[in-house]
N, C-alpha and C. Protein backbone atom coordinates (compact mmCIF):
# COMPACT_ATOMS: atom_id res chain seq x y z
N UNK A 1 57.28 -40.61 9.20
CA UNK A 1 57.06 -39.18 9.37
C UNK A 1 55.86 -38.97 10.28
N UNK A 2 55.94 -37.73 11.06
CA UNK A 2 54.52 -38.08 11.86
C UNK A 2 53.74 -36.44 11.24
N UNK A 3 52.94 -36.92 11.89
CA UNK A 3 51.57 -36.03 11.09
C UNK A 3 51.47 -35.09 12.30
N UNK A 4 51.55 -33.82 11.71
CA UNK A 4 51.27 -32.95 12.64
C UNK A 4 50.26 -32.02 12.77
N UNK A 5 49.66 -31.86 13.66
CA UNK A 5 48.19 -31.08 13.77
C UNK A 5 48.73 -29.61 14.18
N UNK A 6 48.05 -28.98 13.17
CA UNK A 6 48.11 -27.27 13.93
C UNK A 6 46.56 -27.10 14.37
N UNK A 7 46.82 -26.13 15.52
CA UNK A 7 45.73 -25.52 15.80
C UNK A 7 45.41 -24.18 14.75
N UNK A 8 43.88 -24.12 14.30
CA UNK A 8 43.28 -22.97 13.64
C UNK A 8 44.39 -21.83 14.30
N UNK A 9 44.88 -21.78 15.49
CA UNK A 9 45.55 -20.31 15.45
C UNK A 9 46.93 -20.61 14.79
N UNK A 10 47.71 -21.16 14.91
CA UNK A 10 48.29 -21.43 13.92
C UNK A 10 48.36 -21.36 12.53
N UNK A 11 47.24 -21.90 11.91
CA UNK A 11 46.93 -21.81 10.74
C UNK A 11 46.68 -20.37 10.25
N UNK A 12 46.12 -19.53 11.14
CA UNK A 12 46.02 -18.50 10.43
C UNK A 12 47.34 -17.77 10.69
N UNK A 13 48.15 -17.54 11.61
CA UNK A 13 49.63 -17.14 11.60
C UNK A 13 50.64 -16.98 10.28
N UNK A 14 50.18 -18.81 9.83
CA UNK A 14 50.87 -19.13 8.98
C UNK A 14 50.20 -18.62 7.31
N UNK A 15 49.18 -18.40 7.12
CA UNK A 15 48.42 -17.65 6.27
C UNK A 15 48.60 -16.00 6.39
N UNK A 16 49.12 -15.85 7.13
CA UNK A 16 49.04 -14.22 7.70
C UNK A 16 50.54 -13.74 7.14
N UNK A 17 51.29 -14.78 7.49
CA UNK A 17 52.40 -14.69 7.28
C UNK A 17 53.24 -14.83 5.79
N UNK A 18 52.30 -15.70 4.98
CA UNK A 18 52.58 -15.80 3.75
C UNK A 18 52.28 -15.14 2.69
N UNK A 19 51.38 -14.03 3.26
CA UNK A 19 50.36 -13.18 2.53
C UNK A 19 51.28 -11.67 2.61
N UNK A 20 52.29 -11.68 3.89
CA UNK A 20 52.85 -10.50 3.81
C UNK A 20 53.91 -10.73 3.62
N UNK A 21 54.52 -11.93 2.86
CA UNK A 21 55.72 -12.39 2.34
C UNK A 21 55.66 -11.69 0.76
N UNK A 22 54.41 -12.16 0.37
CA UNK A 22 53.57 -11.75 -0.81
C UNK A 22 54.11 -10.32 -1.22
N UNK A 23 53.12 -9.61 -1.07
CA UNK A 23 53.13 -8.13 -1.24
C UNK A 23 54.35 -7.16 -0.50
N UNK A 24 55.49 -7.87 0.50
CA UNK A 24 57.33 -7.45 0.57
C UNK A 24 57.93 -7.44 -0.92
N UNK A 25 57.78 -8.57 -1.60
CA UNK A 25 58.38 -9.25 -3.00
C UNK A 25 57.84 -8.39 -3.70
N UNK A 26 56.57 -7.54 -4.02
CA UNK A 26 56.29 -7.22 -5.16
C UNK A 26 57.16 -5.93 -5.42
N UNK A 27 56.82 -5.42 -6.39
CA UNK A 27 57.23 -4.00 -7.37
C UNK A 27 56.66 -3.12 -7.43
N UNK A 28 55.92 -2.05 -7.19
CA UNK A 28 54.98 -1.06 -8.05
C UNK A 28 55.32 -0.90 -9.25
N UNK A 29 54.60 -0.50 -10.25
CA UNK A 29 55.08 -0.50 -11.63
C UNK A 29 54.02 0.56 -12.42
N UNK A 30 54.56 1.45 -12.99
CA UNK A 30 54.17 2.33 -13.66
C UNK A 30 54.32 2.02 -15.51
N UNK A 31 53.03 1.82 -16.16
CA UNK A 31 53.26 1.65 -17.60
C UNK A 31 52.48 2.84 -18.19
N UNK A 32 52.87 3.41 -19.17
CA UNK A 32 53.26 4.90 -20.24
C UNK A 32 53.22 4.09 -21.31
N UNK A 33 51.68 4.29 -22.03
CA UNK A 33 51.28 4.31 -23.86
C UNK A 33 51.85 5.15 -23.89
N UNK A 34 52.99 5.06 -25.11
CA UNK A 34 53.84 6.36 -25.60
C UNK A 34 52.85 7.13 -26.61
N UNK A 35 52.02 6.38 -27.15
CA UNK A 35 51.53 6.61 -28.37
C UNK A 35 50.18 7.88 -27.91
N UNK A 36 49.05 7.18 -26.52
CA UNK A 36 48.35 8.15 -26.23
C UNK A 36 49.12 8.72 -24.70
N UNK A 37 49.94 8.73 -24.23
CA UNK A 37 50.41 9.81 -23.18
C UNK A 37 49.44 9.03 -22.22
N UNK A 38 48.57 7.56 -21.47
CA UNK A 38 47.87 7.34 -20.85
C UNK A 38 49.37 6.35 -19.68
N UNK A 39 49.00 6.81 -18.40
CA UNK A 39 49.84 5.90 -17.81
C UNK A 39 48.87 5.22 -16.55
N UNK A 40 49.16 4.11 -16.52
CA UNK A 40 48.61 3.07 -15.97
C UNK A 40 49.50 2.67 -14.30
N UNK A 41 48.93 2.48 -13.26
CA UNK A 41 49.88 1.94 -12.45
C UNK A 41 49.73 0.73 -11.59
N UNK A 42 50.24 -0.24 -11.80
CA UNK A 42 49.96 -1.68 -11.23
C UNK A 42 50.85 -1.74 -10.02
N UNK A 43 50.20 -3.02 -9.19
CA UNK A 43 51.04 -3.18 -7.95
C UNK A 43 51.71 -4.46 -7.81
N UNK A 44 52.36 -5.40 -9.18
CA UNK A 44 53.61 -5.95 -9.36
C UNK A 44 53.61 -6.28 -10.43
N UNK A 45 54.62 -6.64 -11.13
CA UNK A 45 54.75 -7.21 -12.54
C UNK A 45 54.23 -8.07 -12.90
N UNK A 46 53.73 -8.94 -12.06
CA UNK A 46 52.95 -9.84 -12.68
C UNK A 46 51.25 -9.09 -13.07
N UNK A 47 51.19 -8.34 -12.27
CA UNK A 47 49.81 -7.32 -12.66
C UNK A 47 49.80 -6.88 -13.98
N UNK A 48 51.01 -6.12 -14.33
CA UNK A 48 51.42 -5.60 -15.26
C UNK A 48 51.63 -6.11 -16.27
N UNK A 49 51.66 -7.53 -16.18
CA UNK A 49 52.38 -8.22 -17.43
C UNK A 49 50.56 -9.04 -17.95
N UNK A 50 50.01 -9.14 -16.67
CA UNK A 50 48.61 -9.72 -17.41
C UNK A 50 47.77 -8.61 -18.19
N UNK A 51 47.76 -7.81 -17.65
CA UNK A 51 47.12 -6.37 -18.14
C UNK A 51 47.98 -6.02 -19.81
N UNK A 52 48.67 -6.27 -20.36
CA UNK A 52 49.71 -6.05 -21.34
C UNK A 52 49.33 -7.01 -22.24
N UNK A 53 49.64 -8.30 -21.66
CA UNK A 53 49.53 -9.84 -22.77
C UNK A 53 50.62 -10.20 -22.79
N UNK A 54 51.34 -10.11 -21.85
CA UNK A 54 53.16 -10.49 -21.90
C UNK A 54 53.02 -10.98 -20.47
N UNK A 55 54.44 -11.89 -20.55
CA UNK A 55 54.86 -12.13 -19.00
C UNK A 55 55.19 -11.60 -18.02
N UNK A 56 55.63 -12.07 -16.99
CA UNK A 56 56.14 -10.96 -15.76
C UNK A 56 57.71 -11.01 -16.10
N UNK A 57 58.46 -12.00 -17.00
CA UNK A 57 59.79 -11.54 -17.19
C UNK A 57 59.77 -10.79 -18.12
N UNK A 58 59.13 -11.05 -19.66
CA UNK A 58 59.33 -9.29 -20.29
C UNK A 58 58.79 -8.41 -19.23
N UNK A 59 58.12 -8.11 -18.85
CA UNK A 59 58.03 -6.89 -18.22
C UNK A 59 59.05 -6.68 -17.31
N UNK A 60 59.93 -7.37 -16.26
CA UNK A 60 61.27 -7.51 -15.73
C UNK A 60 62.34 -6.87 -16.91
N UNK A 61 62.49 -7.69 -17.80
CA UNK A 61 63.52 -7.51 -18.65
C UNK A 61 63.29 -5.94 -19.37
N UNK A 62 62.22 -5.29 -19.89
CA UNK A 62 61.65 -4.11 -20.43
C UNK A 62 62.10 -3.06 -19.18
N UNK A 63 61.93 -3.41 -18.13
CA UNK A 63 62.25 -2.58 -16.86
C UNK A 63 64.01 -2.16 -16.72
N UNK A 64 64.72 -3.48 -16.88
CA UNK A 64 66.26 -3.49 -16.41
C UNK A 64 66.57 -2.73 -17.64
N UNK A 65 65.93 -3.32 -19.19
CA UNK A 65 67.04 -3.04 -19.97
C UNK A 65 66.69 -1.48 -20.78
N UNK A 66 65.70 -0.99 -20.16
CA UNK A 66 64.71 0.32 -20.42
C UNK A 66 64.38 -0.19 -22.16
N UNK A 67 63.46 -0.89 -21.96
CA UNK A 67 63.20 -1.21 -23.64
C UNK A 67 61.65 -0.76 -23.42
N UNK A 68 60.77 -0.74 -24.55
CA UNK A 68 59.29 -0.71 -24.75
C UNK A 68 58.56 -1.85 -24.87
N UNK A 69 57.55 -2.65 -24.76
CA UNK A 69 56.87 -4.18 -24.49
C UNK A 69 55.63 -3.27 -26.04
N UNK A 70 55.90 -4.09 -26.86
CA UNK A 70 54.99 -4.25 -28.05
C UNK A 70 55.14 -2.88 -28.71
N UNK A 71 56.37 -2.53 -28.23
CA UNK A 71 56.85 -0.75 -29.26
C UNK A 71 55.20 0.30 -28.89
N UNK A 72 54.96 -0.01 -27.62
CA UNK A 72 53.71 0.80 -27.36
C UNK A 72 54.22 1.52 -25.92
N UNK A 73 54.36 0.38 -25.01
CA UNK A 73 54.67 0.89 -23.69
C UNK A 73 55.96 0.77 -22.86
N UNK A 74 55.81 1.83 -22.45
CA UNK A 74 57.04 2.00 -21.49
C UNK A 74 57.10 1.65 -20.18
N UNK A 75 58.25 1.43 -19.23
CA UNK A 75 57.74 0.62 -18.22
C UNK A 75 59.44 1.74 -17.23
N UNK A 76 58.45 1.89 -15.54
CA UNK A 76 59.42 2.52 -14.80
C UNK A 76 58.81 1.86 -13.34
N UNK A 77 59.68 1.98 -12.68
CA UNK A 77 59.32 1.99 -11.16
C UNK A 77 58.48 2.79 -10.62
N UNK A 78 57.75 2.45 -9.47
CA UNK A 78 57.21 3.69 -9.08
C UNK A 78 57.62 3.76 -7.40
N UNK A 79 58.93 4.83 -7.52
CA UNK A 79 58.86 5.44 -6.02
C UNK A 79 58.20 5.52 -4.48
């Protein structure tokens, strides 16, 4: 295999490029305490799911199947 050298401009291309691969993929996500009426808004599920104490697939799955994550919060898209 041969070893290939990038030049620094390169490198940052390729950093530039993976960073706005990043934030294409994400979700906005809006979470609603039912209990105090407080809504919160994160910028992907994985945000959302650390902020909670759950994963980014419950919070996926709470989203598709319109369920509540710990019978507290509600979870929607945000437009």
């Amino acid at each position: 295999m041969r070893n290939i050298i990038l030049s620094d401009e390169v490198k940052e291309r390729k950093i530039l490029s993976t960073v706005n691969a990043s934030v294409a993929n994400r979700l906005p996500i809006s979470v609603k305490n039912i209990i105090t009426n407080d809504v919160t808004n994160y910028a992907s599920m994985t945000e959302a799911g650390k902020a909670l104490g759950v994963t980014r697939a419950a919070v996926s799955q709470a989203l598709l199947h319109n369920r509540l994550i710990k019978k507290t919060y509600s979870i929607c898209k945000i437009k």
